[in-house]
C-alpha atoms as a PDB file:
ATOM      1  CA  UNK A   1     -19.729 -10.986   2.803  1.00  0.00           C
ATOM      2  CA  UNK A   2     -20.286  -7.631   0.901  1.00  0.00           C
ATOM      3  CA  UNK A   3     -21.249  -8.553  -3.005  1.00  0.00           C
ATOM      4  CA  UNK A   4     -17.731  -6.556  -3.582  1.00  0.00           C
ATOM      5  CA  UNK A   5     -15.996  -8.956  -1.733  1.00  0.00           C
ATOM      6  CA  UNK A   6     -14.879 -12.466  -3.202  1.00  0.00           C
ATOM      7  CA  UNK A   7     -15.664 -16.041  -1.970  1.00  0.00           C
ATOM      8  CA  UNK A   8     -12.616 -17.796  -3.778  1.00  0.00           C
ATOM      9  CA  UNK A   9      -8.912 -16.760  -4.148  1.00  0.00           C
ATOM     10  CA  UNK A  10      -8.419 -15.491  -7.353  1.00  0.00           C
ATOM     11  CA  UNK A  11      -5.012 -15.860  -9.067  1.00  0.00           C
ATOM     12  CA  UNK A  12      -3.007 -12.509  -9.520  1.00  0.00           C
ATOM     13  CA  UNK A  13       0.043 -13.126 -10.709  1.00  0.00           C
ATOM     14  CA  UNK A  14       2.607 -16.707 -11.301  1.00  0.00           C
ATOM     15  CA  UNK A  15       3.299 -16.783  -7.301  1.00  0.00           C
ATOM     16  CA  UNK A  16       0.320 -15.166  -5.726  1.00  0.00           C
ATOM     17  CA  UNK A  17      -3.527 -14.988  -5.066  1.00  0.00           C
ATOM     18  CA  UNK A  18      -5.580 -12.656  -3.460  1.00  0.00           C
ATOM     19  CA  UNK A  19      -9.209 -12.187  -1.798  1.00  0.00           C
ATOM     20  CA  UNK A  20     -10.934  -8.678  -1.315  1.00  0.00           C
ATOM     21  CA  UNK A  21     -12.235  -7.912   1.667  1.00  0.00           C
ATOM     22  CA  UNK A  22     -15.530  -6.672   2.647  1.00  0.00           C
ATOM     23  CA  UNK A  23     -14.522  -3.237   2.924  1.00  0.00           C
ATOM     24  CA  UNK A  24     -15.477  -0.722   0.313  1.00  0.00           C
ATOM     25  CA  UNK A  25     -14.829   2.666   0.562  1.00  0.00           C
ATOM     26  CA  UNK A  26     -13.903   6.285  -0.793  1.00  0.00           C
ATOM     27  CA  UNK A  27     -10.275   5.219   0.573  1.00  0.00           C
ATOM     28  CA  UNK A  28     -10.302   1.898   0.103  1.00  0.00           C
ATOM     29  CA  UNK A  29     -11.984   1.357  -3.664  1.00  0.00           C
ATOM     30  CA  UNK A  30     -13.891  -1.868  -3.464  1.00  0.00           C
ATOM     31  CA  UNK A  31     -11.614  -2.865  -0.742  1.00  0.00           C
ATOM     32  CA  UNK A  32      -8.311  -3.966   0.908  1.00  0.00           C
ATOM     33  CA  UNK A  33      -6.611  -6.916  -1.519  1.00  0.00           C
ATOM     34  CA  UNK A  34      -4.997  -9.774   0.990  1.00  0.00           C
ATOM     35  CA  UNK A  35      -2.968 -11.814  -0.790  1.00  0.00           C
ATOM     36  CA  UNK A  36      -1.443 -15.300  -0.511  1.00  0.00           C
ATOM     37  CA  UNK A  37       1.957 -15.738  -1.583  1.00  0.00           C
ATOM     38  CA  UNK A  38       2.694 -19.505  -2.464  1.00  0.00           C
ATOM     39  CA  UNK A  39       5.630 -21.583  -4.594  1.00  0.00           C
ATOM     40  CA  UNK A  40       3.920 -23.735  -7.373  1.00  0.00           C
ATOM     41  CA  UNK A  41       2.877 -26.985  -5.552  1.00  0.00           C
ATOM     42  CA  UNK A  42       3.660 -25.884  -1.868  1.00  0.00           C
ATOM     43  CA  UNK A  43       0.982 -26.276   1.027  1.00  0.00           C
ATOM     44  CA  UNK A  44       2.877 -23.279   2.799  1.00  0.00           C
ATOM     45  CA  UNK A  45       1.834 -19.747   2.672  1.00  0.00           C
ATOM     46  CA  UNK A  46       2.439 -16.651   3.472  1.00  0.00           C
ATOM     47  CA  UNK A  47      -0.062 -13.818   3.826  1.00  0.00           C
ATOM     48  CA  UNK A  48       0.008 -10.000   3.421  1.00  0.00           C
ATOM     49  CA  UNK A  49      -2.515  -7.925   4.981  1.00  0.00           C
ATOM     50  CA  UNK A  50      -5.168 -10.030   6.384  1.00  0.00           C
ATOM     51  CA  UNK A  51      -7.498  -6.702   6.376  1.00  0.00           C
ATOM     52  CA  UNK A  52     -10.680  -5.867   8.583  1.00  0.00           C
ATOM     53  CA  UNK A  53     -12.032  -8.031  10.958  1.00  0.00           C
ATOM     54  CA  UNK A  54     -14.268 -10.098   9.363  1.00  0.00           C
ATOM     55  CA  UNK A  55     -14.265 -13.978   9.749  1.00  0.00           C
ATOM     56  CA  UNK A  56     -15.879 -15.146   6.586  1.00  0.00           C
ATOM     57  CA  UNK A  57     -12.114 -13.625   4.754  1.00  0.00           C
ATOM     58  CA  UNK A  58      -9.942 -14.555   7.334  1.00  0.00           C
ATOM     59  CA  UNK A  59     -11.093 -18.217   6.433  1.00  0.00           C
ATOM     60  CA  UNK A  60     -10.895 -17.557   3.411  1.00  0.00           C
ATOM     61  CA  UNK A  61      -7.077 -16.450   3.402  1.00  0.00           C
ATOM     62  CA  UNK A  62      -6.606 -19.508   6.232  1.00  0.00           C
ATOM     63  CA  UNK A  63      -7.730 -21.869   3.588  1.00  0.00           C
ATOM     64  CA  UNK A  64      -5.239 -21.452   1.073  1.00  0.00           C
ATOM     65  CA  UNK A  65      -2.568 -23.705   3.498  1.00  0.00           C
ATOM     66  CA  UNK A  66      -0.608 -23.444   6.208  1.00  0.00           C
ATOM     67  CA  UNK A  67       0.045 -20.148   6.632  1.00  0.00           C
ATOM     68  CA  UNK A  68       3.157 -19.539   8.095  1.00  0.00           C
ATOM     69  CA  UNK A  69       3.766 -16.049   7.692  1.00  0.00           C
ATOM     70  CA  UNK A  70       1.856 -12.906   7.900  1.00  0.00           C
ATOM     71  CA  UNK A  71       2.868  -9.668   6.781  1.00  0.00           C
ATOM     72  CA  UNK A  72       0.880  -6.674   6.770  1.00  0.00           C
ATOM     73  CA  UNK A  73       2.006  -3.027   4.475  1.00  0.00           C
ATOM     74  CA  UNK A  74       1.570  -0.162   6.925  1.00  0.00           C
ATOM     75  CA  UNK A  75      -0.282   0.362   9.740  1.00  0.00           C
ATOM     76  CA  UNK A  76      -3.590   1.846   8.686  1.00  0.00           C
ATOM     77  CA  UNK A  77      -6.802  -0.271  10.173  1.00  0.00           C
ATOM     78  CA  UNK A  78      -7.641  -1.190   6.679  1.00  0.00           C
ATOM     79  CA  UNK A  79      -4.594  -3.840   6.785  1.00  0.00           C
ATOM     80  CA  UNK A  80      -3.855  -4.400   9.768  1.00  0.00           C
ATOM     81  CA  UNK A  81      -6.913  -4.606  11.653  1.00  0.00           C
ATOM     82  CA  UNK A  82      -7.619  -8.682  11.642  1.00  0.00           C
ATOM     83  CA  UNK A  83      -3.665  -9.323  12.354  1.00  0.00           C
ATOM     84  CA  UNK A  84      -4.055 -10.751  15.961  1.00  0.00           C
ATOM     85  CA  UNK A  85      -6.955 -12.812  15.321  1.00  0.00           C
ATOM     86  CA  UNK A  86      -4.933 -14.062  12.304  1.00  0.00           C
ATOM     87  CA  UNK A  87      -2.258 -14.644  13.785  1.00  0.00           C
ATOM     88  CA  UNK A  88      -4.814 -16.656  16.632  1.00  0.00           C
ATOM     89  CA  UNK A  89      -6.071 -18.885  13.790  1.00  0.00           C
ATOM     90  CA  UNK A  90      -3.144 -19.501  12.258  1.00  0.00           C
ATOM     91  CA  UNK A  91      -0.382 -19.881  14.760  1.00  0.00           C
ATOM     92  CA  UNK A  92       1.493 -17.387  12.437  1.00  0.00           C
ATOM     93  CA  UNK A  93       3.744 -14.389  13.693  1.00  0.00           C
ATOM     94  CA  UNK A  94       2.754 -11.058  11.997  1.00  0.00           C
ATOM     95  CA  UNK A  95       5.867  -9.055  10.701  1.00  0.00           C
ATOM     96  CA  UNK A  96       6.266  -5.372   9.778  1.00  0.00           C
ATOM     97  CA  UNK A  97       7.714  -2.417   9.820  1.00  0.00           C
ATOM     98  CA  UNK A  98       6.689  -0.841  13.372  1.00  0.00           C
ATOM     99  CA  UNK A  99       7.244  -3.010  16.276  1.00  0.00           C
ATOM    100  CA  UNK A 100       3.678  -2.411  17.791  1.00  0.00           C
ATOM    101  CA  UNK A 101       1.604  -4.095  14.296  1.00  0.00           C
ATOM    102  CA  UNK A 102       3.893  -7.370  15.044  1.00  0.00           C
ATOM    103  CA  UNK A 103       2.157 -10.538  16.673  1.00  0.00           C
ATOM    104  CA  UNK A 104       4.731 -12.795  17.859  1.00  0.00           C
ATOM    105  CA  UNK A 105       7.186 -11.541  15.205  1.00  0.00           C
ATOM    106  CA  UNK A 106      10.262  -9.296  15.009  1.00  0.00           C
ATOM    107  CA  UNK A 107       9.995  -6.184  12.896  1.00  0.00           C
ATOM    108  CA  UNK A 108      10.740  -6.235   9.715  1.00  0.00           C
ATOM    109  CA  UNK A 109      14.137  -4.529   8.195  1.00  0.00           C
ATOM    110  CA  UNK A 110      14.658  -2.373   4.839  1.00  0.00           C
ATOM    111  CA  UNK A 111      16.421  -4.965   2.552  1.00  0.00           C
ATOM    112  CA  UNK A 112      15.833  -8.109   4.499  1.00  0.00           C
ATOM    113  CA  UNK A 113      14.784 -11.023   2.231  1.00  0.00           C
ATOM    114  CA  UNK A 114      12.483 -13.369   3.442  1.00  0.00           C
ATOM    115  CA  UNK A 115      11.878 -17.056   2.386  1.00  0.00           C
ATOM    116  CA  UNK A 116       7.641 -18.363   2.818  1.00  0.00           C
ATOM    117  CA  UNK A 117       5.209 -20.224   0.860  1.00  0.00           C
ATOM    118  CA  UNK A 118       8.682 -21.438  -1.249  1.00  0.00           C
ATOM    119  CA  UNK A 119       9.110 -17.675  -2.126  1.00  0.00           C
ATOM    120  CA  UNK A 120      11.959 -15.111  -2.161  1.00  0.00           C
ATOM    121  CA  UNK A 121      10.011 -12.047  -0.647  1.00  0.00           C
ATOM    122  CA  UNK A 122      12.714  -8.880  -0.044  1.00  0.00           C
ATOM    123  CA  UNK A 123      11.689  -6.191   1.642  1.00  0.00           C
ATOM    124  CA  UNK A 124      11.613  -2.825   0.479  1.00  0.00           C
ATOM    125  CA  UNK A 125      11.202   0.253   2.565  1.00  0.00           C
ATOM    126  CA  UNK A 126       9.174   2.968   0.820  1.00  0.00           C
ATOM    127  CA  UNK A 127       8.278   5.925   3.509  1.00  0.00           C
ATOM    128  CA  UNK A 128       5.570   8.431   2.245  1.00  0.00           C
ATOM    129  CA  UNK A 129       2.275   7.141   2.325  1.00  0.00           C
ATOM    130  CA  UNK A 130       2.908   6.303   5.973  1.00  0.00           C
ATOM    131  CA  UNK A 131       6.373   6.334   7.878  1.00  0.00           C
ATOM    132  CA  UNK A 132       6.356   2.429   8.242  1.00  0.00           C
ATOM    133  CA  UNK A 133       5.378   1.580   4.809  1.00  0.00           C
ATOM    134  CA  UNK A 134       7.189  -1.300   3.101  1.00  0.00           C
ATOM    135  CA  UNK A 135       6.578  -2.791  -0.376  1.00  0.00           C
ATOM    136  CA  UNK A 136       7.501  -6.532  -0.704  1.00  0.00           C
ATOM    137  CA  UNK A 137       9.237  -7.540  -3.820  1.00  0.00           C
ATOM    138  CA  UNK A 138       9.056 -11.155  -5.541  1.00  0.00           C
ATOM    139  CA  UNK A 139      11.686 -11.172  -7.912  1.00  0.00           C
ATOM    140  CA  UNK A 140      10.952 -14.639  -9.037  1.00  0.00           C
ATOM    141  CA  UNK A 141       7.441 -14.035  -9.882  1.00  0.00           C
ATOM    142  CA  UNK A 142       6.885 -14.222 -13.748  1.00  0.00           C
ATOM    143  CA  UNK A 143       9.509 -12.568 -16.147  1.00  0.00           C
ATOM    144  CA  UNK A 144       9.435  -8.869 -14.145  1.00  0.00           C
ATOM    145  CA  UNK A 145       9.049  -9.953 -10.835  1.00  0.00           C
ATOM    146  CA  UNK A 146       6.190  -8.613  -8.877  1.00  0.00           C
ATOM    147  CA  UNK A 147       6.159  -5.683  -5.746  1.00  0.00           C
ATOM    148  CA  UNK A 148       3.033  -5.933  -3.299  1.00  0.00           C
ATOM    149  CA  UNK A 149       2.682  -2.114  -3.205  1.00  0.00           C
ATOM    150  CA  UNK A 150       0.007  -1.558  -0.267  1.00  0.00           C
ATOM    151  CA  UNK A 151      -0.908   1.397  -0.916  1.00  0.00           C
ATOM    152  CA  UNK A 152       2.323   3.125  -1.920  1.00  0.00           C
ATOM    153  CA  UNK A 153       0.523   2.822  -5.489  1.00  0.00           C
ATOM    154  CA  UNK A 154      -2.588   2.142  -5.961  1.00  0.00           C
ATOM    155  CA  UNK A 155      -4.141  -0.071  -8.647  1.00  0.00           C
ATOM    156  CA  UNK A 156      -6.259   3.387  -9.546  1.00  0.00           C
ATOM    157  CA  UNK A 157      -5.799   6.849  -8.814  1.00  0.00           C
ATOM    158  CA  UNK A 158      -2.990   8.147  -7.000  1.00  0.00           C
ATOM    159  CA  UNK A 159      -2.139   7.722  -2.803  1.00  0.00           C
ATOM    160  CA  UNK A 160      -2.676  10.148  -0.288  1.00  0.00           C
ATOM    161  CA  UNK A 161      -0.148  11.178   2.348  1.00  0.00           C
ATOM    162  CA  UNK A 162      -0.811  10.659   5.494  1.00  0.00           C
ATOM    163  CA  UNK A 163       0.765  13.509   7.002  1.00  0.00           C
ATOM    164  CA  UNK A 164       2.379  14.816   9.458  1.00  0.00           C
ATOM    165  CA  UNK A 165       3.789  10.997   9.679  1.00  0.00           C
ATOM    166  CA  UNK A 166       4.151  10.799   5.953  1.00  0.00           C
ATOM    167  CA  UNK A 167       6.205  13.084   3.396  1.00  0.00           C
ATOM    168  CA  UNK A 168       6.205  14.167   0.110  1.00  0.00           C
ATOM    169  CA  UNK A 169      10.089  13.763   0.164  1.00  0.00           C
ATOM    170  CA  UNK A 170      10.140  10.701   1.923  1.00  0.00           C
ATOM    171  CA  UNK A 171       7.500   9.459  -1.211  1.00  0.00           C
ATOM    172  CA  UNK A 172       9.312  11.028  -3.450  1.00  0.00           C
ATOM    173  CA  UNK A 173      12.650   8.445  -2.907  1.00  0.00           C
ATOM    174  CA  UNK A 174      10.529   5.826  -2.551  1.00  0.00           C
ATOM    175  CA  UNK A 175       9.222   6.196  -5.794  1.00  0.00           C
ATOM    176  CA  UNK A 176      12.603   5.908  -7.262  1.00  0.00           C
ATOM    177  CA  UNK A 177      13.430   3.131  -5.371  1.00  0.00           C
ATOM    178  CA  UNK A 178      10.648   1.125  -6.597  1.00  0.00           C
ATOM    179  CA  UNK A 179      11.627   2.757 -10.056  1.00  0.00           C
ATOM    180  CA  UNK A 180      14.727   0.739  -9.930  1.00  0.00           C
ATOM    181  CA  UNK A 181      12.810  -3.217  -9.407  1.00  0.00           C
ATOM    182  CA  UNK A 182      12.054  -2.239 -13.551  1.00  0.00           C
ATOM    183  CA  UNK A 183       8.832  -3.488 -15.776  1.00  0.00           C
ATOM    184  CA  UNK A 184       7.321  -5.853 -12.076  1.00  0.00           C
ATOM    185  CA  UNK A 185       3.782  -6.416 -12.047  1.00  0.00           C
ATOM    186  CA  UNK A 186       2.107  -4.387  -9.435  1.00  0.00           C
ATOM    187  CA  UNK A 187      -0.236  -5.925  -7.041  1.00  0.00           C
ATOM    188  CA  UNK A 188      -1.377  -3.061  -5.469  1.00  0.00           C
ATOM    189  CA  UNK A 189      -3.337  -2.941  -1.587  1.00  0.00           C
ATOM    190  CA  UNK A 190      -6.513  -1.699  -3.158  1.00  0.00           C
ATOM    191  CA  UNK A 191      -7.791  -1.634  -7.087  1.00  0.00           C
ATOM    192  CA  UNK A 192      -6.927  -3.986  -9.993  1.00  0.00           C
ATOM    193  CA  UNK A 193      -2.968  -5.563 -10.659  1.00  0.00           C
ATOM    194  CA  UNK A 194      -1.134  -3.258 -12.799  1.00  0.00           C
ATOM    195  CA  UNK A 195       1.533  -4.767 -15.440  1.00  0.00           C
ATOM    196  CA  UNK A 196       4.464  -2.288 -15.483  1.00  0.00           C
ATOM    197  CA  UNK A 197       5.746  -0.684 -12.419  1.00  0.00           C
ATOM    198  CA  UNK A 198       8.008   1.314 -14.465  1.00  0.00           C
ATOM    199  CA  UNK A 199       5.334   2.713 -16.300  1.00  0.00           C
ATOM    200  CA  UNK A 200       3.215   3.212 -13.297  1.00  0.00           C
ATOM    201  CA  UNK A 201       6.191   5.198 -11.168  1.00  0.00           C
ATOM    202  CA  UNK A 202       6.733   7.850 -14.302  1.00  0.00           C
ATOM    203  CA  UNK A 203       3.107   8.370 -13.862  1.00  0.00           C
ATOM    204  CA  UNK A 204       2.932   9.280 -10.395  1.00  0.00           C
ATOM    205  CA  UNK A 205       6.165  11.248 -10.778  1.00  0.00           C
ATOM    206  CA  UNK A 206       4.423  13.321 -12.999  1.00  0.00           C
ATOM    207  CA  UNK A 207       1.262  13.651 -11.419  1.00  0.00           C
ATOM    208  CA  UNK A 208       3.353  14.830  -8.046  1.00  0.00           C
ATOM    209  CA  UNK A 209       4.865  17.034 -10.212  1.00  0.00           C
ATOM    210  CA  UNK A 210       1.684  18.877 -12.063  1.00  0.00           C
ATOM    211  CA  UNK A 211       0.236  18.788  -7.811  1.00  0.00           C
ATOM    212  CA  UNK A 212       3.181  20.818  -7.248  1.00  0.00           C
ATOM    213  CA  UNK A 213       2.775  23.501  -9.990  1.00  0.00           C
ATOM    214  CA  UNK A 214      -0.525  23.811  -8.840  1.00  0.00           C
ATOM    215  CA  UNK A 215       0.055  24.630  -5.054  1.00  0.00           C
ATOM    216  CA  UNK A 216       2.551  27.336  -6.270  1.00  0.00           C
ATOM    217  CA  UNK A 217       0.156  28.863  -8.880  1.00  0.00           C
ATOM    218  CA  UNK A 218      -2.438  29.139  -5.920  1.00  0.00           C
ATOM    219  CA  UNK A 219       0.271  29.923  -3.004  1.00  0.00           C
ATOM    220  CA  UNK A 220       1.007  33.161  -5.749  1.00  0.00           C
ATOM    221  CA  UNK A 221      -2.928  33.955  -5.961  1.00  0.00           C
ATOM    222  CA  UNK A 222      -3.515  33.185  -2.132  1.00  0.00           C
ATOM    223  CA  UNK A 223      -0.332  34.848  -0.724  1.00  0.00           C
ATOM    224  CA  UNK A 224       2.379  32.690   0.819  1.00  0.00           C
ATOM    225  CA  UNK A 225       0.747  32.206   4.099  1.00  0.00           C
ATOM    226  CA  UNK A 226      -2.317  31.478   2.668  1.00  0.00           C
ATOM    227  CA  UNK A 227      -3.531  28.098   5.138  1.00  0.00           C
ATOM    228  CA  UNK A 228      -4.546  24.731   4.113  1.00  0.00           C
ATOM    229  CA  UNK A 229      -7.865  24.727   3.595  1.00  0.00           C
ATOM    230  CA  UNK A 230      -7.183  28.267   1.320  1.00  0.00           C
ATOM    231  CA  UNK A 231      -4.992  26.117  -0.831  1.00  0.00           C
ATOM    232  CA  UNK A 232      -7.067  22.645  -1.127  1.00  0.00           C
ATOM    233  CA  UNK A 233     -10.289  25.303  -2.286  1.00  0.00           C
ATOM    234  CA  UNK A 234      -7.944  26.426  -5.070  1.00  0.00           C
ATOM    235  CA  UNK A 235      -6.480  23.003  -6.093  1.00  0.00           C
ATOM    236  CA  UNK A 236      -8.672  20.311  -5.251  1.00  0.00           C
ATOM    237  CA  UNK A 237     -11.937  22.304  -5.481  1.00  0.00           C
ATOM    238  CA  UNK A 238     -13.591  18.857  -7.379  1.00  0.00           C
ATOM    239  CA  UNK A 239     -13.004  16.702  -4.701  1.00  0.00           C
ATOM    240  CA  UNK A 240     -15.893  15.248  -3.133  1.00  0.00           C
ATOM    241  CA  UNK A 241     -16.429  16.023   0.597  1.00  0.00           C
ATOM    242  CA  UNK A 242     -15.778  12.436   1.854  1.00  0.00           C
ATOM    243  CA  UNK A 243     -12.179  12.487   0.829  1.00  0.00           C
ATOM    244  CA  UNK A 244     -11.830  16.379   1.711  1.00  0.00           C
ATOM    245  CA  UNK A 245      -9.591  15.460   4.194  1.00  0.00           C
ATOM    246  CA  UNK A 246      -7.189  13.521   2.293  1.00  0.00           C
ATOM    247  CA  UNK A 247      -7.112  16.251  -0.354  1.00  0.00           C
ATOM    248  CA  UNK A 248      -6.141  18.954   2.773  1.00  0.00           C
ATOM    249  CA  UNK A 249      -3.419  16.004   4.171  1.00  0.00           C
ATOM    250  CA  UNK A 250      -2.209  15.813   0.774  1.00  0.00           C
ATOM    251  CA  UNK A 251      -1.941  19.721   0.360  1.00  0.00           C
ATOM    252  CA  UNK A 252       0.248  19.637   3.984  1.00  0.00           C
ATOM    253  CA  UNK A 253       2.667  17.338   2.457  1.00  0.00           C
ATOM    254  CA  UNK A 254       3.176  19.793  -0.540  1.00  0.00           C
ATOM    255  CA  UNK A 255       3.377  22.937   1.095  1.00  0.00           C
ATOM    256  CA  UNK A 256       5.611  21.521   3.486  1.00  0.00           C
ATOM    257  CA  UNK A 257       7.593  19.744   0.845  1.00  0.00           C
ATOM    258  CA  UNK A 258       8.011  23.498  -1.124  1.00  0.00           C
ATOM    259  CA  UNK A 259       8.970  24.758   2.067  1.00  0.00           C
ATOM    260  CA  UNK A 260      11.934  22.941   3.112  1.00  0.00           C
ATOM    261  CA  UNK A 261      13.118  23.217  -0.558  1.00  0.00           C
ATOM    262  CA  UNK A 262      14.023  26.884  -0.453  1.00  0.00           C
END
């Protein structure tokens, strides 16, 4: 395993654990966070995103007890890429969103509340990041609760949009909606649990918000039609070249987002 990755579950909040996975990157911080969802005292788990392919953390998460549920965030390779050989090891069916990331498992449904590990786990639709992003929600989880965010928020910095297929306006609602689950601890797909979701949301609302300002203070220096790439020199002109992209995605989503609001 990479040094970044760990060799034990480590405990993350009353009803969960998690490992990180051997997969650190500009995107993915020291890597993907799989977690184990588990009651107090039960020998049944359930897991969310088993992560990359790698068999030393797939053991890992398979030691923790039977698992008898996987779920995995969105579809980006990051999270999802081990599901079928987890789902091998484990006997498990993999759930979510989009029909084609299940293993033996029907899709998952905006509000449905599941029962693994001895665990209430609802499921929360939140569209942006990706179209078939989902947050799960453990509202028995210390005093707040706890959301598995994937990486509608981030336990640092802020989450790209993977556009076309995700939206500023889509993100936008699903930021309120999370808004709504109050002070839950957020145990976020990559970087370190967060205590206050509430705190976290007003945060990225504002940060949206200053983006926003900024694409129309270069859209009036640029000109209107000014392209992408125009735009992302003006606003994101710090951004290191390995996560240009994501800064140009990022300035799609905006300009679109501006767009359809006049």
């Amino acid at each position: 395993m990479s040094p970044m990755s760990t060799t034990a579950l480590i405990r993350s909040s009353p009803l969960t654990r998690y490992a990180l996975a051997p997969n650190p990157g500009p995107m993915s911080l020291e890597g993907t966070n799989s977690y184990i969802i588990a009651a107090d005292g039960s020998d049944r788990v359930a897991v969310v995103d088993p992560g990359p392919l790698d068999e030393g953390h797939l053991q890992l998460l398979a030691s923790a007890g039977t698992v008898e549920l996987i779920l995995v965030t969105h579809r980006h390779i990051d999270h999802t890429e081990a599901s079928q050989r987890f789902a091998e090891m484990t006997g498990a069916p993999v759930r979510a969103l989009d029909p084609a990331f299940c293993v033996g498992g029907l899709p998952l449904n905006d509000g449905e509340v599941l029962h693994a590990g001895g665990v209430e786990i609802n499921v929360v639709a939140t569209p942006g990041h990706t179209s078939d992003s989902v947050c799960f929600h453990l509202p028995a989880d210390g005093d707040g609760g706890s959301v598995l965010t994937g990486d509608t928020i981030l336990g640092r910095g802020t989450t790209v949009l993977d556009f076309p297929d995700g939206t500023l306006g889509d993100y936008l609602v699903s930021l309120e909606r999370l808004a709504a689950l109050g002070h839950a601890t957020v145990l976020p797909g990559h970087g370190p649990v967060l205590p206050d979701l509430s705190s976290v949301v007003l945060t990225y609302r504002d940060h949206r918000e200053e983006r926003l300002a900024q694409i129309r203070a270069a859209l009036a220096e640029a000109g209107p039609d000014a392209t992408v790439a125009r735009v992302a020199d003006l606003v994101y002109s710090d951004v290191p070249a390995n996560v240009r992209g994501a800064a140009e995605l990022s300035v799609a989503a905006q300009l679109q987002y501006l767009k359809e609001a006049v």
